[in-house]
Protein backbone atom coordinates (compact mmCIF):
# COMPACT_ATOMS: atom_id res chain seq x y z
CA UNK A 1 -11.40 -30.02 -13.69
CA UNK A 2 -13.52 -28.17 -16.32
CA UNK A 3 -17.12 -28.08 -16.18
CA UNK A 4 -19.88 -28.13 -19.00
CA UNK A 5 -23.97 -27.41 -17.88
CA UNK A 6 -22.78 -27.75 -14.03
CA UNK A 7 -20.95 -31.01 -14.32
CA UNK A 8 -17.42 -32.05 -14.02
CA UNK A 9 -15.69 -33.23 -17.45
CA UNK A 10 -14.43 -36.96 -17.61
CA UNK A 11 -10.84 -37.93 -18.65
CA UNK A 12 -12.86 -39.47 -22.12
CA UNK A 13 -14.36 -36.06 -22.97
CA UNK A 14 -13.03 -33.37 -24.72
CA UNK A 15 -13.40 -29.84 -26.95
CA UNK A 16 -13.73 -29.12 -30.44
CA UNK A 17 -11.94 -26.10 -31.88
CA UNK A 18 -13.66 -24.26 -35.42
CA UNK A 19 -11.34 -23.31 -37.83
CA UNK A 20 -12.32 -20.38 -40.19
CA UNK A 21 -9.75 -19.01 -42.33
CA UNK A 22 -9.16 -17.94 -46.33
CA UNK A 23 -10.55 -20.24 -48.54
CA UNK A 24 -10.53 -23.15 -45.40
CA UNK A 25 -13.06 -24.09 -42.38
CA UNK A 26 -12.47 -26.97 -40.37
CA UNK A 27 -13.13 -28.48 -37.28
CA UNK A 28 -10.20 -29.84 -34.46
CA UNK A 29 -10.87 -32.17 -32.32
CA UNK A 30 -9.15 -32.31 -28.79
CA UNK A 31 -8.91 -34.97 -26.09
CA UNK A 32 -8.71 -35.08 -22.59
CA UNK A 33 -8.96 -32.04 -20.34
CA UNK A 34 -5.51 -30.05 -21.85
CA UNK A 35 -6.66 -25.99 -22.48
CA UNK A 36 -3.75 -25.22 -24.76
CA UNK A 37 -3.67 -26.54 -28.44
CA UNK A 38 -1.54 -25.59 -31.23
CA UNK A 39 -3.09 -25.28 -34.72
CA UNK A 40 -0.54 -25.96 -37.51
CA UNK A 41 -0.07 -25.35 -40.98
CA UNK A 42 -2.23 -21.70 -41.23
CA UNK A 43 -1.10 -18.95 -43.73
CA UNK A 44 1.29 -16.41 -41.87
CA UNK A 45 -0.05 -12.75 -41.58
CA UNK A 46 -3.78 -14.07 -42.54
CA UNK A 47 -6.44 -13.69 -40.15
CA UNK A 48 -8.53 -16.76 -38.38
CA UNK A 49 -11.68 -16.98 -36.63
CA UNK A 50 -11.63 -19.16 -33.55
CA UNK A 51 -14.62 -20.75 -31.21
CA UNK A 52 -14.74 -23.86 -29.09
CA UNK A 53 -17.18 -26.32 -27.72
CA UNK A 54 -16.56 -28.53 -25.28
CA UNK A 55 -18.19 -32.07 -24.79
CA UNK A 56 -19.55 -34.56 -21.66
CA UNK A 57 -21.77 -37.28 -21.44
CA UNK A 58 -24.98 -34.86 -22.06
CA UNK A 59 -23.56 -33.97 -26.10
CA UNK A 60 -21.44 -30.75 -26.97
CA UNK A 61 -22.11 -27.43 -25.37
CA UNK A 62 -22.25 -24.26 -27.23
CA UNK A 63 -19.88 -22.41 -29.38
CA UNK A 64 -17.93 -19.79 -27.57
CA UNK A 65 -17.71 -16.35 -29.07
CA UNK A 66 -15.24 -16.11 -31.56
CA UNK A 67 -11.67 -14.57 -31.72
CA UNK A 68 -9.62 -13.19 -34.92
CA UNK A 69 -5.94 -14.00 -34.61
CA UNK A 70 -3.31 -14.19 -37.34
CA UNK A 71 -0.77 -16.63 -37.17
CA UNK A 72 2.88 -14.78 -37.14
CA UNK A 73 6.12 -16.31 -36.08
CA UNK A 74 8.29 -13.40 -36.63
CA UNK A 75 9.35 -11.83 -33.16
CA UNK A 76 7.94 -8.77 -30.94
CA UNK A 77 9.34 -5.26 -31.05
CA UNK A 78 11.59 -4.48 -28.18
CA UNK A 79 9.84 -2.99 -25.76
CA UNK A 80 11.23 -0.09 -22.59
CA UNK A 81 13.93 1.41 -24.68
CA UNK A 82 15.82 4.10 -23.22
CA UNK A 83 18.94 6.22 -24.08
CA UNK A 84 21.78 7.82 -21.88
CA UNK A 85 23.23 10.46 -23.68
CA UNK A 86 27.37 10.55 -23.49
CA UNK A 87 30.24 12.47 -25.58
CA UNK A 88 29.42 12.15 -29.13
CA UNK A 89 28.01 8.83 -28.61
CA UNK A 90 24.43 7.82 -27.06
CA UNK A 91 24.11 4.27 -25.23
CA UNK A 92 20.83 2.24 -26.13
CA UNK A 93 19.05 0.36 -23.18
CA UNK A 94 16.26 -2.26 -24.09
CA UNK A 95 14.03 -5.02 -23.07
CA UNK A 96 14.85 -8.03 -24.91
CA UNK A 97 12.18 -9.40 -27.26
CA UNK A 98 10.22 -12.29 -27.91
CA UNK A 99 11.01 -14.53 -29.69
CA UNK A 100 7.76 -16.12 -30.03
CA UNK A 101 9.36 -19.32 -29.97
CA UNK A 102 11.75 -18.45 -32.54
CA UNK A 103 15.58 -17.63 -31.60
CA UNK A 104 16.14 -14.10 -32.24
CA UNK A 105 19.31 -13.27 -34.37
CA UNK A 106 19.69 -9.71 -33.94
CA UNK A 107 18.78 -6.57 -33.50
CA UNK A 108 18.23 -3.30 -36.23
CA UNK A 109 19.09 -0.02 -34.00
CA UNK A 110 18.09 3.17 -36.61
CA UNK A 111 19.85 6.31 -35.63
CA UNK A 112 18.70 9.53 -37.65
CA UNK A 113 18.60 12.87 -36.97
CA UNK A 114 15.82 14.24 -35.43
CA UNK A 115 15.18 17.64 -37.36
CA UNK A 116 17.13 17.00 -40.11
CA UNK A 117 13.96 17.26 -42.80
CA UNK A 118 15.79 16.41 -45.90
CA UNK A 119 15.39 13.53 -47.50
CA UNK A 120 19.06 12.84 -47.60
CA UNK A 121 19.02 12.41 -43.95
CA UNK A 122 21.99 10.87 -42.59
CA UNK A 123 20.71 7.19 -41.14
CA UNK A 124 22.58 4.84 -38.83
CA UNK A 125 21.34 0.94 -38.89
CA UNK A 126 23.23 -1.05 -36.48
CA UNK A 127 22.78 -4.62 -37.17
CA UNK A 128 23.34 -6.19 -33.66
CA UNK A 129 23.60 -9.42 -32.50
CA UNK A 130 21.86 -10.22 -28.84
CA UNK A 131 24.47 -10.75 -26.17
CA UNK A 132 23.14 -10.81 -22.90
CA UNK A 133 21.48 -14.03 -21.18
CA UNK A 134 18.82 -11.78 -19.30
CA UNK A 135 15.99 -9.46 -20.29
CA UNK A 136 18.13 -6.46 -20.72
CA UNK A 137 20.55 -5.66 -24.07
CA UNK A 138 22.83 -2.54 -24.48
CA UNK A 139 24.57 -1.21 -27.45
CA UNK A 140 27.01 2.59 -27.50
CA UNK A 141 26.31 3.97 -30.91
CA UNK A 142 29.56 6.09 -31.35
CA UNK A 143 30.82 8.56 -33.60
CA UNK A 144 28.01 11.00 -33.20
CA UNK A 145 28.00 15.01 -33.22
CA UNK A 146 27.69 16.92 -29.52
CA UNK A 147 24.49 18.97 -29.66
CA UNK A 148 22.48 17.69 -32.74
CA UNK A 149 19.55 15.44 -31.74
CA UNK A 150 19.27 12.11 -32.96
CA UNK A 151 16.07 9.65 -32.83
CA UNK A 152 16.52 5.61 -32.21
CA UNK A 153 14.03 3.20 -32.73
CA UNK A 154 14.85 -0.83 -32.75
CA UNK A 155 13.41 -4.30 -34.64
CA UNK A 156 13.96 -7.81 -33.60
CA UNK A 157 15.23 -10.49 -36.02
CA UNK A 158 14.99 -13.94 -35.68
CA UNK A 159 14.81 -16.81 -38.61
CA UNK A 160 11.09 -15.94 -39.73
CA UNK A 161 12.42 -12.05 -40.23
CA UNK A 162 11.88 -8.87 -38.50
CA UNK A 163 9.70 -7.65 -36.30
CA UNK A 164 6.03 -6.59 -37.63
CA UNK A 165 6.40 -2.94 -35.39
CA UNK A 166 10.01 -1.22 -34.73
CA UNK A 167 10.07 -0.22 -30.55
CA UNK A 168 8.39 3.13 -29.95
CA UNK A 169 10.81 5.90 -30.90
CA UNK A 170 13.34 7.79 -28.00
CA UNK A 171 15.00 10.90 -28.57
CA UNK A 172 18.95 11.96 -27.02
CA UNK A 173 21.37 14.68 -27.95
CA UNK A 174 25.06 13.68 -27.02
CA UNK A 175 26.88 16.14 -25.19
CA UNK A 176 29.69 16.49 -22.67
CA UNK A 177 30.87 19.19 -19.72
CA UNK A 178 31.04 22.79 -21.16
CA UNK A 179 34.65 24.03 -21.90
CA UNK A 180 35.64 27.43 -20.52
CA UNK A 181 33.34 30.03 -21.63
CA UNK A 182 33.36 33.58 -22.61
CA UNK A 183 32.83 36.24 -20.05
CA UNK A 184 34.23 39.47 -18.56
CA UNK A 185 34.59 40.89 -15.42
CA UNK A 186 35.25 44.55 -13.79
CA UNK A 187 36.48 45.36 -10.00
CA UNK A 188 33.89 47.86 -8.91
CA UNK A 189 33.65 49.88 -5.66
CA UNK A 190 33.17 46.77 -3.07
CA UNK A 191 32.04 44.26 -5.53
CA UNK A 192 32.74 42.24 -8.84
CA UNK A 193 30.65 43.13 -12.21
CA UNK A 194 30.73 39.80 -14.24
CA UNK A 195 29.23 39.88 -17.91
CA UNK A 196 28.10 36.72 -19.17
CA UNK A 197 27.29 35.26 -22.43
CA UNK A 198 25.59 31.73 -22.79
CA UNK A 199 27.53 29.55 -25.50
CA UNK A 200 24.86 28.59 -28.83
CA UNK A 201 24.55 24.94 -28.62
CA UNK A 202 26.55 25.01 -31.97
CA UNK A 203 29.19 26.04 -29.87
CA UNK A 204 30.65 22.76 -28.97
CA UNK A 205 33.79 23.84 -27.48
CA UNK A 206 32.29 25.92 -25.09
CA UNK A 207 28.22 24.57 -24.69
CA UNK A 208 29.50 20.98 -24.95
CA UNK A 209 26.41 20.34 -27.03
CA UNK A 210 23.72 20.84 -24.34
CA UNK A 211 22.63 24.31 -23.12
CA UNK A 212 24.76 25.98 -20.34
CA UNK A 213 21.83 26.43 -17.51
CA UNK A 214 23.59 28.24 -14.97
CA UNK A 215 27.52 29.50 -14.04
CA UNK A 216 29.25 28.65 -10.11
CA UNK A 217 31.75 30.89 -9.17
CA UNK A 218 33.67 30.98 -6.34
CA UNK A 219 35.28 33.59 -4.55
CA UNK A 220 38.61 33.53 -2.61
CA UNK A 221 40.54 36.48 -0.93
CA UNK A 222 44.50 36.14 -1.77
CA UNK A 223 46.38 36.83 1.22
CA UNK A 224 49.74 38.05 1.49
CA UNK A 225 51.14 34.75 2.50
CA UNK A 226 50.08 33.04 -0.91
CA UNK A 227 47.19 31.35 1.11
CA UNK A 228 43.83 31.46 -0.47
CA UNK A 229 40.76 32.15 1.42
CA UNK A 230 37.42 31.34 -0.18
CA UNK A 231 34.81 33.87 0.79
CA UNK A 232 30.98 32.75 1.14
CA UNK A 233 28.97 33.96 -2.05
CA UNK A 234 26.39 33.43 -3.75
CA UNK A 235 27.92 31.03 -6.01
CA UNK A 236 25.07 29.25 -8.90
CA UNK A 237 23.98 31.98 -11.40
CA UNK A 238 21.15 31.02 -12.94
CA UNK A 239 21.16 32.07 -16.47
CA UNK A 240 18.16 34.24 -17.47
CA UNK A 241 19.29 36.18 -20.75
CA UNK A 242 21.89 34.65 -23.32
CA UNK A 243 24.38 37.86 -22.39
CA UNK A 244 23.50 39.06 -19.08
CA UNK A 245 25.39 41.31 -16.38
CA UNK A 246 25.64 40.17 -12.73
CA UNK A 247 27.30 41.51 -9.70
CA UNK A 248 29.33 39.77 -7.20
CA UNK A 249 30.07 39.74 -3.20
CA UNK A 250 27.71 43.39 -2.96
CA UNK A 251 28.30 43.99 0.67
CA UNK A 252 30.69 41.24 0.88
CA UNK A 253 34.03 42.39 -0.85
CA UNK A 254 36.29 44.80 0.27
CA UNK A 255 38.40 47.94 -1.18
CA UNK A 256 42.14 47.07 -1.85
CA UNK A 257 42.35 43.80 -1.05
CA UNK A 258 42.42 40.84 -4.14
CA UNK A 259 40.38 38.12 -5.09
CA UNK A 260 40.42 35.64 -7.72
CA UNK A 261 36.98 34.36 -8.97
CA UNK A 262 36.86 30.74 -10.61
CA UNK A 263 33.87 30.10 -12.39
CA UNK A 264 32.67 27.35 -14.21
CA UNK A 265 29.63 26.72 -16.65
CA UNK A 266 26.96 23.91 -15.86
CA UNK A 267 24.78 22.13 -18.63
CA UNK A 268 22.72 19.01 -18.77
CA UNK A 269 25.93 17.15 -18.06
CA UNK A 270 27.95 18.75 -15.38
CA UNK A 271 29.87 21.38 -14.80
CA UNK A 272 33.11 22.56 -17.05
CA UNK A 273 36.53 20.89 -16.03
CA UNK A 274 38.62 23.53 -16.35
CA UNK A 275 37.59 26.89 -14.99
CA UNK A 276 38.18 30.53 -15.74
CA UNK A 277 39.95 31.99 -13.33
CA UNK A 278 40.05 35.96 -13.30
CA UNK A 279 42.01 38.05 -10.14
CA UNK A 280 40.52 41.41 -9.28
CA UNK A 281 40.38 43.72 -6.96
CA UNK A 282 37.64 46.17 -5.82
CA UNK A 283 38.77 49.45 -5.70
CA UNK A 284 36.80 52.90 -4.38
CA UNK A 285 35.24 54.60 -7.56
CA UNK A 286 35.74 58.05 -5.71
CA UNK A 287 38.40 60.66 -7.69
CA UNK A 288 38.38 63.00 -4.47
CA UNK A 289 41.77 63.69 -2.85
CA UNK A 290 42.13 62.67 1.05
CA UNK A 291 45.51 64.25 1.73
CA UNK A 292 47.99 65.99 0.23
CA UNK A 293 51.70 65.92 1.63
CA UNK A 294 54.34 68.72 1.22
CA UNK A 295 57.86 67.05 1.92
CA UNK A 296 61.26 69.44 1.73
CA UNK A 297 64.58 69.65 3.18
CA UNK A 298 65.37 72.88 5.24
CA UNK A 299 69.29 74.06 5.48
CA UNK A 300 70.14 72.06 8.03
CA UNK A 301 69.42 68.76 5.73
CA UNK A 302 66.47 68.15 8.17
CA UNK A 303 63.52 66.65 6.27
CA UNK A 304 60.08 68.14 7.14
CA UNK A 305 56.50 67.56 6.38
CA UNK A 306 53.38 69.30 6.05
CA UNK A 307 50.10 67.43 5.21
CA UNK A 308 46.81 69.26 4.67
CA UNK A 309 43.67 67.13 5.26
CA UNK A 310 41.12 67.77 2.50
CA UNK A 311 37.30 67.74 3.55
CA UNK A 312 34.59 66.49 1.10
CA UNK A 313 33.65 70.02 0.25
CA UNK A 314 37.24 71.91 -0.24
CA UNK A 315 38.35 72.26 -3.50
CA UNK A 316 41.47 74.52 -3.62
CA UNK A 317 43.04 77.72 -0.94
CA UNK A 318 45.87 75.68 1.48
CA UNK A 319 49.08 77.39 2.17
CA UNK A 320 52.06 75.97 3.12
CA UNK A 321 54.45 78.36 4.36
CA UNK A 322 58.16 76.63 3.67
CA UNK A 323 61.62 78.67 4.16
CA UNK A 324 64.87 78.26 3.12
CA UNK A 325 63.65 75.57 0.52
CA UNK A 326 63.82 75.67 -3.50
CA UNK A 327 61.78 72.77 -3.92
CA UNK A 328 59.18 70.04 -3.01
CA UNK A 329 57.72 67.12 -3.22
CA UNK A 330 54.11 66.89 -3.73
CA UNK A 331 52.32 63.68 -2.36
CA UNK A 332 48.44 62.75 -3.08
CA UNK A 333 46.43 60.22 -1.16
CA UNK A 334 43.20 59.46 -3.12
CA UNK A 335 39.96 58.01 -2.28
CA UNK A 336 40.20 55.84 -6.19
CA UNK A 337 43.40 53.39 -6.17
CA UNK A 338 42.42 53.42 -9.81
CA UNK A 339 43.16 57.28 -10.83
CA UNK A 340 45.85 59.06 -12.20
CA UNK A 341 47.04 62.08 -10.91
CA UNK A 342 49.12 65.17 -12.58
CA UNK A 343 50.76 67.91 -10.86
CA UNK A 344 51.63 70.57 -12.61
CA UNK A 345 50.23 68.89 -15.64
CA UNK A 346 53.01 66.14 -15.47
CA UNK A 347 51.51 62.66 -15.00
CA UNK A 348 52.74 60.73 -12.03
CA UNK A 349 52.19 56.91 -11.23
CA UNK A 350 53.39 57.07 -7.91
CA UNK A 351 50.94 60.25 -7.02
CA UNK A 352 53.38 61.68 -5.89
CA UNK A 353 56.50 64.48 -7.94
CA UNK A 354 58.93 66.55 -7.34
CA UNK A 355 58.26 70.26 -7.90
CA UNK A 356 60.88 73.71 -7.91
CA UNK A 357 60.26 76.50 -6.23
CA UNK A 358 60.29 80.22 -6.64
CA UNK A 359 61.99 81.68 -3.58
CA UNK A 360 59.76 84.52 -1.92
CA UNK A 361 56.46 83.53 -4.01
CA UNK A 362 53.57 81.81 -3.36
CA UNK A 363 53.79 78.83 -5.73
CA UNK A 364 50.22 77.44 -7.10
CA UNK A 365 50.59 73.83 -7.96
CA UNK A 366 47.87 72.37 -9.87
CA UNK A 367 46.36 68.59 -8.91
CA UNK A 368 44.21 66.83 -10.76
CA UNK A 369 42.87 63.16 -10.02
CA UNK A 370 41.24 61.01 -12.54
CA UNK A 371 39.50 57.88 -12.47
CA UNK A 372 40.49 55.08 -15.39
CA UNK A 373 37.25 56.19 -16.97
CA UNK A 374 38.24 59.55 -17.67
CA UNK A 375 34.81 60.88 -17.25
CA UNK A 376 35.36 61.72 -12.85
CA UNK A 377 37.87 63.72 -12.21
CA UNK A 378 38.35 66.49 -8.97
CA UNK A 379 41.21 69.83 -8.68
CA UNK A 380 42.82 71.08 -6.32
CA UNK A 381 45.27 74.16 -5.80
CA UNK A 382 48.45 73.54 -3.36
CA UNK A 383 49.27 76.70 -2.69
CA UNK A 384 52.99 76.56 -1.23
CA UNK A 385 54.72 80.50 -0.38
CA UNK A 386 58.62 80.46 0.46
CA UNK A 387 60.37 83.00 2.40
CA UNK A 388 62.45 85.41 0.95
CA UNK A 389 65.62 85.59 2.93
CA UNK A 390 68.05 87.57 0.77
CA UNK A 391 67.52 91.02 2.26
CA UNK A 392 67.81 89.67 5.60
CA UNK A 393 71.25 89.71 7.11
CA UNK A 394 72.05 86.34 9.18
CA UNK A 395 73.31 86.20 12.64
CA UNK A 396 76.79 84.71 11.10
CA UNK A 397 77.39 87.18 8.94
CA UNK A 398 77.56 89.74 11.69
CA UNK A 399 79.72 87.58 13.63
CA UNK A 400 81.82 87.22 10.68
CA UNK A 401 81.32 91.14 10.44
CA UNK A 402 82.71 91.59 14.08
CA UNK A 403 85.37 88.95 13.64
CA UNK A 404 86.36 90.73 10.97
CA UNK A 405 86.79 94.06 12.85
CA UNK A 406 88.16 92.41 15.69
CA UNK A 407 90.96 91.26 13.66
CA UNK A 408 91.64 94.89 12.28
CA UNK A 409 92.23 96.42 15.56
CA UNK A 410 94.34 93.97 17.09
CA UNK A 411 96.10 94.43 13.72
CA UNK A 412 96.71 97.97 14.25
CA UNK A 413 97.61 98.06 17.98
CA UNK A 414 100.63 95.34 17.06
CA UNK A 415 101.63 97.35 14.39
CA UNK A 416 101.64 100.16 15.94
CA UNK A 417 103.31 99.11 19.61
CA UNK A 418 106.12 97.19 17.63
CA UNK A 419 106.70 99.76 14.79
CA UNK A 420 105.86 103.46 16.15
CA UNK A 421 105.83 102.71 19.93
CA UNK A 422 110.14 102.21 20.42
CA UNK A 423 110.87 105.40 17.77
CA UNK A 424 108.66 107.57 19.90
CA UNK A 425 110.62 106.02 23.20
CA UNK A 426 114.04 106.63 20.92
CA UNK A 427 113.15 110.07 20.49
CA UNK A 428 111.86 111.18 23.95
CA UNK A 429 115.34 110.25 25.27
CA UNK A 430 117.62 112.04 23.14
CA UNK A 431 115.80 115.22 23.19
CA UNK A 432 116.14 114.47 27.22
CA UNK A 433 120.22 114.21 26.67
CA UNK A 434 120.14 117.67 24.33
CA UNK A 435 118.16 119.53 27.05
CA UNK A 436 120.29 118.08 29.81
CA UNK A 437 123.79 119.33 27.78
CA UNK A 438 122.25 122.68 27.00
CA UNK A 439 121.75 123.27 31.24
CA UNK A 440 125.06 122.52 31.91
């Protein structure tokens, strides 16, 4: 029960409200012990001064100190607005207004771009009618452009008009997941060298209107089999210059075997959907020769091989020593899976090619390795001497020599014991019958 000087307030007593306006002061008299009074027909948007005295069976008590006030039906601002930015549209969150006793009839949502200065200034006003029974309301403002940044505000409506204040302004840029961006990578010698360029927001197929913070990548080794293997890298690349170079799987990644790299961009919103996909395959970056391999067929269609093992710091001066051979073929091992070699000036893809021979010379046959770059490149001299074997006289030819005179002799011998052999016999015996008539 309220009190006045100490004592307690009877049902009888009561307050007295002064009324100082415009052009108006009056007093308001109110019974019983009620602490909330409306005061009626006052001038909207006109300010009031307010003090009350209260009364008991002593008299009226003191004035209280006054208050200003204005009398306003029209409703608060909305209050706790907040925005979730989505693709090319931006959903509004807000804390329903009051009324102030009034039904509210809808909302005004402005939408304007944020740093557009001109005065033609492209302006959205949604006119919105409340829908939900609770504190919260919701509206998607759609058809908006990824990566420009737009400014909402909000005003209540109800039957005595809009809000005095709009809701404090919020800021959103709509955006989406980047789309595949640009980039280019290089196998190196036990690594990957990726170049990067971070899309301009203007960009929207690739930045997806909000700035690409970082790349993942991940790494997986392609085996034989089809399988796929992923390989534990380093994967988030955090972007530090807009075009930037950065190397992959350093002491992770191995010579000659292939990879394939999938790597996405990540903004504000998420990652990219799709991702790049690039196969390499770290190769050596040495030009140096490891072997080289003589192959050739000797006369008895036997196929030998000589291979001469090449140490860091020989350059040319091995001899192969081949016989009975008119040509080779030259085979070089490198170091660089990546190089091209020539022998005898004449490219070869398959490192390896098929050189004639000079019988009883010592054939020089130039190598050269070199790298895809064209700047490393090594020589080397395969120095390869056939035997001459012309003046030489084979074992078979003297057989056929002494066949030959074997034949000849028993030749003669027939000839002669069946031709000359029964004339001499002939003869002997009729000189034997002329001697024997000439004794008798």
């Amino acid at each position: 029960m309220p009190e006045q000087n100490g004592k307690q307030l009877r049902p009888s007593d009561g307050y007295e409200i002064a009324v100082t306006g415009p052009d108006t002061q009056r007093n308001v008299q109110v019974s019983g012990l009620s602490t909330q009074f409306t005061i009626e027909e006052l001038e909207n948007d006109e300010p009031y001064q307010f003090q009350i005295k209260a009364q008991n069976s002593e008299g009226w008590g003191d004035l209280s100190d006054t208050i200003t006030a204005s009398p306003d039906g029209r409703p608060d601002a909305p209050t706790n607005v907040k925005l979730t930015s989505q693709n090319q549209m931006i959903l509004v969150n807000w804390q329903k207004a009051d009324g102030n006793g009034e039904d509210l009839t809808k909302y005004s949502i402005l939408v304007y771009e944020t740093d557009n200065t001109e005065d033609t200034k492209k302006l959205y006003d949604h006119m919105v009618a409340p829908e939900n029974e609770g504190n919260e309301e919701e509206y998607l403002v759609k058809n908006l452009k990824n990566g420009v940044k737009y400014s909402v505000d909000i005003a209540s409506h109800s039957g005595l008009g809009e809000s005095r204040e709009r809701s404090t302004t919020v800021s959103a840029i709509p955006a989406t997941t980047p789309g595949k961006c640009d980039f280019s990578a290089s196998a190196e010698d036990g690594y990957v060298s990726l170049t990067l360029q971070q899309p301009p927001l203007e960009e929207e197929s690739q930045s997806g209107g909000s700035s690409v913070t970082h790349y993942q990548v991940v790494v997986s080794e392609k085996l034989p089999n089809g399988v796929k293997k992923q390989v534990e890298v380093p994967g988030k690349i955090e972007i530090t210059d807009p075009k930037m170079v950065v190397d992959i799987g350093k002491d992770i990644l191995e010579n000659g075997k292939v990879y394939e790299l999938d790597i996405r961009a990540v903004n504000g919103v998420g990652e990219s959907k799709e991702a790049n996909t690039v196969i390499v395959k770290p190769v050596s970056s040495d030009t140096s020769a490891v072997e080289i391999t003589v192959e050739y067929t000797s006369d008895d269609e036997k196929t030998l091989t000589e291979t001469w093992t090449i140490d860091e710091e020989q350059i040319t001066g091995h001899l192969f020593t081949l016989k009975e051979t008119k040509e080779a073929t030259i085979t070089v091992k490198t170091r660089c899976d990546r190089a091209h070699v020539l022998v005898n000036g004449e490219h070869s893809e398959k490192k390896s090619e098929v050189v004639p021979l000079k019988a009883g010379k010592v054939n020089d046959v130039g190598i050269t390795v070199i790298a895809e770059n064209k700047k490393d490149r090594h020589n080397y001299t395969c120095r390869i001497h056939t035997e001459d074997d012309e003046g030489d006289v084979k074992w078979w030819v003297w057989l056929a020599v002494a066949l030959g005179l074997s034949g000849i002799v028993l030749t003669a011998f027939f000839v002669y014991s069946f031709c000359f052999l029964p004339r001499s016999r002939a003869n002997a015996s009729s000189m034997s019958e002329v001697k024997h008539s000439r004794v008798e």
